[in-house]
C-alpha atoms as a PDB file:
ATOM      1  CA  UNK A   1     153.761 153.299  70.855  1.00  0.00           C
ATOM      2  CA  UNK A   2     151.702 155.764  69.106  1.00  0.00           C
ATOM      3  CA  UNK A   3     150.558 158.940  70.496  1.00  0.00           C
ATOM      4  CA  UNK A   4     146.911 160.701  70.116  1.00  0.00           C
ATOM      5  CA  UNK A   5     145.269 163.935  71.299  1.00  0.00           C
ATOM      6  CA  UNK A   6     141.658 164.476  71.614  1.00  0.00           C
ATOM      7  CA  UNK A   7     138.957 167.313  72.304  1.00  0.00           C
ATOM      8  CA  UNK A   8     135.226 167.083  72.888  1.00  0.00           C
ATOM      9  CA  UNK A   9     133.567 170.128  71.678  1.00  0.00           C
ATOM     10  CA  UNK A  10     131.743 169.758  68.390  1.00  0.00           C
ATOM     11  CA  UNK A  11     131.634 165.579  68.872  1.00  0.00           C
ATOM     12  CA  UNK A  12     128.557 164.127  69.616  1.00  0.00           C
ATOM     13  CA  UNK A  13     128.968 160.606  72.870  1.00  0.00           C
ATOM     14  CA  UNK A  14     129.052 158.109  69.867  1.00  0.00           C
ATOM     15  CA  UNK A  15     131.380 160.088  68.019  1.00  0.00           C
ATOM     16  CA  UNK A  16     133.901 160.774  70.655  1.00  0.00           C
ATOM     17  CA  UNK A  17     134.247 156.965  71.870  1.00  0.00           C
ATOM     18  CA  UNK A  18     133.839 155.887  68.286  1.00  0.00           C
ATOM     19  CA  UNK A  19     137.299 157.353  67.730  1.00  0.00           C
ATOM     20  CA  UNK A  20     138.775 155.941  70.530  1.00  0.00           C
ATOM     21  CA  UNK A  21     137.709 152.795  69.736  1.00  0.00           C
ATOM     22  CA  UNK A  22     138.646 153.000  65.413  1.00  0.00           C
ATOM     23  CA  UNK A  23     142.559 154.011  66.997  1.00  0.00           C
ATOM     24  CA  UNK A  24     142.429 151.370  70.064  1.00  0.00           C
ATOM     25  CA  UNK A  25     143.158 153.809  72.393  1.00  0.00           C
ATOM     26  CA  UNK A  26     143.913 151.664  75.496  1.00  0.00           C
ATOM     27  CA  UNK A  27     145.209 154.679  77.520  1.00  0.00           C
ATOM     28  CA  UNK A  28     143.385 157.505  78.204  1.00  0.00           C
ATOM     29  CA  UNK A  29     145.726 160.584  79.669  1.00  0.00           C
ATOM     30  CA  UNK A  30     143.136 163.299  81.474  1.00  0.00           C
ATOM     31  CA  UNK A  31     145.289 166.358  81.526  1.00  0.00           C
ATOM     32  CA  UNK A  32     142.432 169.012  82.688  1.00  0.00           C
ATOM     33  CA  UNK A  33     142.522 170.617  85.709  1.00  0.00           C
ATOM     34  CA  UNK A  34     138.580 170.333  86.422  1.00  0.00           C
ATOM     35  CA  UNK A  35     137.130 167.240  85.493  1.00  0.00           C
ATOM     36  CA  UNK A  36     133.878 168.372  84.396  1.00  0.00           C
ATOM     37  CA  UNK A  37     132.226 170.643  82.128  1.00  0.00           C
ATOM     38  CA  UNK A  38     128.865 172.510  82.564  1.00  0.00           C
ATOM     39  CA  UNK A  39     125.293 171.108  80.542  1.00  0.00           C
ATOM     40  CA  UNK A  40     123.894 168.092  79.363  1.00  0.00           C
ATOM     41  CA  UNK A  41     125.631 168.097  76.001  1.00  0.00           C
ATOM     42  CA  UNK A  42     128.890 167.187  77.349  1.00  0.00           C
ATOM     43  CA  UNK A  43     128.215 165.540  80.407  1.00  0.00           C
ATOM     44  CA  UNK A  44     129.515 162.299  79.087  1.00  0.00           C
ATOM     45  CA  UNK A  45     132.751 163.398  79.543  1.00  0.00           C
ATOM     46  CA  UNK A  46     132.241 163.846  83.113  1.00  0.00           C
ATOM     47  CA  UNK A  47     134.854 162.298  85.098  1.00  0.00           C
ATOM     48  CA  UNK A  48     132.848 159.631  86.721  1.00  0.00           C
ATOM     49  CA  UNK A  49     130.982 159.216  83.450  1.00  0.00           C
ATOM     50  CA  UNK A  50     133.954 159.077  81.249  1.00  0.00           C
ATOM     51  CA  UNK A  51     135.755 156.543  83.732  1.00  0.00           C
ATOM     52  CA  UNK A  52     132.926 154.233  83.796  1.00  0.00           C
ATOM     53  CA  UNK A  53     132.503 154.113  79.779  1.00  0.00           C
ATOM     54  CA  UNK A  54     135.825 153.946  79.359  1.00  0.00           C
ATOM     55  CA  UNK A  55     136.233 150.997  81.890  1.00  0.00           C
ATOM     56  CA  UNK A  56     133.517 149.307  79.767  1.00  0.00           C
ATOM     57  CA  UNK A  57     135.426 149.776  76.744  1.00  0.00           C
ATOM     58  CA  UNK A  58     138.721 148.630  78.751  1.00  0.00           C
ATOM     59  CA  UNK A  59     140.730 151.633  78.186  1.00  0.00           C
ATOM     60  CA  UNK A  60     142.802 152.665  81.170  1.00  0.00           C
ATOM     61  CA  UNK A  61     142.251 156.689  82.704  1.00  0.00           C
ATOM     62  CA  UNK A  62     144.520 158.383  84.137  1.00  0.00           C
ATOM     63  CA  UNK A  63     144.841 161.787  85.415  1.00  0.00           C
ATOM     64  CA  UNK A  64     147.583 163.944  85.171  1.00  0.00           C
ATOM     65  CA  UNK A  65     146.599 166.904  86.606  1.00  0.00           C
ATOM     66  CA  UNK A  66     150.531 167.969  86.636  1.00  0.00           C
ATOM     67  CA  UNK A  67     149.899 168.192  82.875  1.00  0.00           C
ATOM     68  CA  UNK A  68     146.712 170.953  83.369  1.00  0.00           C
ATOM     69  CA  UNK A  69     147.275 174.545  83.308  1.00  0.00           C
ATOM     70  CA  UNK A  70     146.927 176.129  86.053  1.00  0.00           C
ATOM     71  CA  UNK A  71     144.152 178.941  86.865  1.00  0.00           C
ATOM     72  CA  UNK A  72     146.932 181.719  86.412  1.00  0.00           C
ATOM     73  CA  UNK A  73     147.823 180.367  83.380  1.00  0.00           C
ATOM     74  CA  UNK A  74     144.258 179.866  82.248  1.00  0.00           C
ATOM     75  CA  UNK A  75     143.109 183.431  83.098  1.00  0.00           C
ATOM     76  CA  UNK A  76     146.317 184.853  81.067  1.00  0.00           C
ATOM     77  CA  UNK A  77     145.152 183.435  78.167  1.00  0.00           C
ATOM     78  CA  UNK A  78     141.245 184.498  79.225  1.00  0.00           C
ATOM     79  CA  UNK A  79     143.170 188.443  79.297  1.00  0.00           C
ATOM     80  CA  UNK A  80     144.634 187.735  75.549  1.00  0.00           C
ATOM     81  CA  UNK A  81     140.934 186.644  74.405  1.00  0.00           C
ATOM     82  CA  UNK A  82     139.813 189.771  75.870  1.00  0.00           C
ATOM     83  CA  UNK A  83     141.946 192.166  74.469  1.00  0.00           C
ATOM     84  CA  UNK A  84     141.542 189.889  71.130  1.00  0.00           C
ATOM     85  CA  UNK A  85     138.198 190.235  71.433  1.00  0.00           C
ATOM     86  CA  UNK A  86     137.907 186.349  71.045  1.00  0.00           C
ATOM     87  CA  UNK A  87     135.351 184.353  72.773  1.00  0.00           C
ATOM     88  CA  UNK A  88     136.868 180.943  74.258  1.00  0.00           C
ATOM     89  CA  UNK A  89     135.292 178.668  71.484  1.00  0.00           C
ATOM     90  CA  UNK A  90     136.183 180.633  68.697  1.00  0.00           C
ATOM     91  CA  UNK A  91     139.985 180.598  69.850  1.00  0.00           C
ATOM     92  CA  UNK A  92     142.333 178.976  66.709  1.00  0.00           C
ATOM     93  CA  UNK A  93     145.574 179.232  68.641  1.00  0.00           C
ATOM     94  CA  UNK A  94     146.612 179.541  72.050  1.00  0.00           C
ATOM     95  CA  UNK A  95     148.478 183.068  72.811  1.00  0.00           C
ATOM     96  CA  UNK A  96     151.926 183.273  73.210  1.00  0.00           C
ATOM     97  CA  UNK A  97     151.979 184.305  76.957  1.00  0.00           C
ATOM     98  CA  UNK A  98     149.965 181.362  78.035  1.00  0.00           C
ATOM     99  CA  UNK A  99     152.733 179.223  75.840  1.00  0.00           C
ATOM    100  CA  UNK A 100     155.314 180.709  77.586  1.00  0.00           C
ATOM    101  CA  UNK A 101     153.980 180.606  81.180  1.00  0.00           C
ATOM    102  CA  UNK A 102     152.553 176.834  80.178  1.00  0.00           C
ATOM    103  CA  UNK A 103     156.156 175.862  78.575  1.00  0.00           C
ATOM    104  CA  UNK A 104     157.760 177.099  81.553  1.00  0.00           C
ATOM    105  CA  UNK A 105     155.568 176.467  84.499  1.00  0.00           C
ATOM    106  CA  UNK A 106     153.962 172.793  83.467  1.00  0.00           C
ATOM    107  CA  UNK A 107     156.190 170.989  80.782  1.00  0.00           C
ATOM    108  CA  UNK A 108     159.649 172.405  81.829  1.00  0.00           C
ATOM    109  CA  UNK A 109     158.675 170.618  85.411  1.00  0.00           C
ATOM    110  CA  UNK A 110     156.586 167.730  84.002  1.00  0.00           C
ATOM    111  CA  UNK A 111     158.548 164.121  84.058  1.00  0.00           C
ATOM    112  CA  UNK A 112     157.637 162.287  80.914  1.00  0.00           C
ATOM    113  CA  UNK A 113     160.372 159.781  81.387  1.00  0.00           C
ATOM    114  CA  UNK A 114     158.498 158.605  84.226  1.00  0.00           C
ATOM    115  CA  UNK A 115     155.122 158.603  81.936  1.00  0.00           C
ATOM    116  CA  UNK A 116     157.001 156.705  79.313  1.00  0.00           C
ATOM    117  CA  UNK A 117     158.154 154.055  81.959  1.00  0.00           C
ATOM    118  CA  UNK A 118     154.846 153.548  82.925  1.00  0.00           C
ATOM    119  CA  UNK A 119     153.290 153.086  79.486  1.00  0.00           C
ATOM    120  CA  UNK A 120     156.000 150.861  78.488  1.00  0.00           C
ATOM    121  CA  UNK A 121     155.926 148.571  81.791  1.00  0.00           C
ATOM    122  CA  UNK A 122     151.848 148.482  81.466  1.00  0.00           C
ATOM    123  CA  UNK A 123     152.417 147.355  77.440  1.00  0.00           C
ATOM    124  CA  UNK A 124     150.070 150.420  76.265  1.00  0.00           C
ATOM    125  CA  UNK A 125     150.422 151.063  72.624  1.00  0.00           C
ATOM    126  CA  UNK A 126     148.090 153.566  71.734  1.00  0.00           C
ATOM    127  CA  UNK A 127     147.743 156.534  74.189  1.00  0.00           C
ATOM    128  CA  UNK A 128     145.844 159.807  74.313  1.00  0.00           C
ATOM    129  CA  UNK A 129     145.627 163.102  75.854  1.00  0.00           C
ATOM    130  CA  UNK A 130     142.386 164.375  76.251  1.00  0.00           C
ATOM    131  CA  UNK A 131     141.302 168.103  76.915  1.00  0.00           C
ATOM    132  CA  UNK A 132     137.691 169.638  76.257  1.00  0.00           C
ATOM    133  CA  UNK A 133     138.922 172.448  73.366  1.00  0.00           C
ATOM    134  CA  UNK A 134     137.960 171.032  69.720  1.00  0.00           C
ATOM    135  CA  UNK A 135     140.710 172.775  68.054  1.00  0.00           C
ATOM    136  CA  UNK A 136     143.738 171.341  68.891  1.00  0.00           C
ATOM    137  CA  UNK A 137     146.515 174.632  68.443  1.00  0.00           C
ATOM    138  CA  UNK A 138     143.641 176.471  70.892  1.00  0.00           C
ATOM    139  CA  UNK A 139     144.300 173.787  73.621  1.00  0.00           C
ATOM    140  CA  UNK A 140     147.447 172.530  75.398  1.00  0.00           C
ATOM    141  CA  UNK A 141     147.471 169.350  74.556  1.00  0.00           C
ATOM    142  CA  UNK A 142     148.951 170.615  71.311  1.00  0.00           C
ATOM    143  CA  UNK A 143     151.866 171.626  73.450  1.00  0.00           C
ATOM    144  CA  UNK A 144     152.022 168.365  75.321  1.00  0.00           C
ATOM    145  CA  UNK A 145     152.302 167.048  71.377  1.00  0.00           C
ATOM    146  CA  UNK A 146     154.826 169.229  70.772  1.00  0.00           C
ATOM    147  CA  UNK A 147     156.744 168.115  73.876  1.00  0.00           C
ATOM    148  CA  UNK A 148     156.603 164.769  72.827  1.00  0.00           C
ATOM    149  CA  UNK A 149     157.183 165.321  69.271  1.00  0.00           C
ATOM    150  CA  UNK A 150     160.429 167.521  70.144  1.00  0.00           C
ATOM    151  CA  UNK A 151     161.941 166.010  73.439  1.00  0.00           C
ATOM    152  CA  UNK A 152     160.986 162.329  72.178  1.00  0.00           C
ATOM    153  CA  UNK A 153     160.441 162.497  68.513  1.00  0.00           C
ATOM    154  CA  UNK A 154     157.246 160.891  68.429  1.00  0.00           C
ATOM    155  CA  UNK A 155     154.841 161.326  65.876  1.00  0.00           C
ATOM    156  CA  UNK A 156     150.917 162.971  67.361  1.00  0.00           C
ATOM    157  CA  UNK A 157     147.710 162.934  65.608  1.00  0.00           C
ATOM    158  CA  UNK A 158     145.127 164.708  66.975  1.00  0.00           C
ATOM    159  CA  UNK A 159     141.641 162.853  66.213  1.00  0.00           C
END
């Protein structure tokens, strides 16, 4: 089993499933809260969109919406950009109260022994987590990683 994580901002539609396809991805974990983002440039990743290119590339979606921050979190992290002065896409790293609240709130909570089941009785082998945010410490899927990496000591490569 090998673990993935992946963003969408700065990857152009042919980019972003040409990676998926160069690590056979062949389960695809949604962990947003929205499904959707706002424009043309990005609307490939959609939900309905993304499902039905990612059914014609036969890689399994799921959602785990258990795995999304949720608006609480989200805005306390919109407050430390604010007082950081940061704007959203120029965000490097995540703030530690939105670490803390997401640590405690969503992964303390989250069951990935019944994810792992389910990967292993479905034979999927190469898995990812997918969130919008292109750098990967300004996003939590890094801390899903990180959950992984430390509860299960598997190995995560963002692509």
């Amino acid at each position: 089993m090998q673990f993935y994580t992946i963003g969408v901002y700065g990857s152009t539609e042919k980019e972003y499933f040409k990676k998926l396809q160069n690590h056979n991805i062949d389960l695809f974990c949604d962990i947003r809260q929205r499904r959707g983002v706002r424009g043309k440039k990005y609307s490939f990743v959609n939900s309905i969109k993304l499902q039905n290119k990612l059914k014609e590339l036969n890689i399994h979606y799921l959602h785990i919406k258990e795995l999304a921050p949720t608006k609480e979190i989200r805005n306390k992290q919109k407050e430390d950009d604010k007082q950081k002065n940061i704007l959203k896409r120029d965000r490097h790293i995540l703030g530690n109260t939105f670490i803390n609240e997401y640590n405690n709130c969503i992964l303390k909570n989250y069951d990935f022994d019944n994810l792992l089941s389910y990967i292993k009785k479905n034979n999927y082998n190469n898995i990812v987590f997918f969130c919008v945010e292109k750098e990967f410490n300004a996003c939590h899927r890094s801390l899903v990683a990180n959950e992984l990496k430390n509860k299960y000591n598997f190995y995560i490569q963002d692509i």
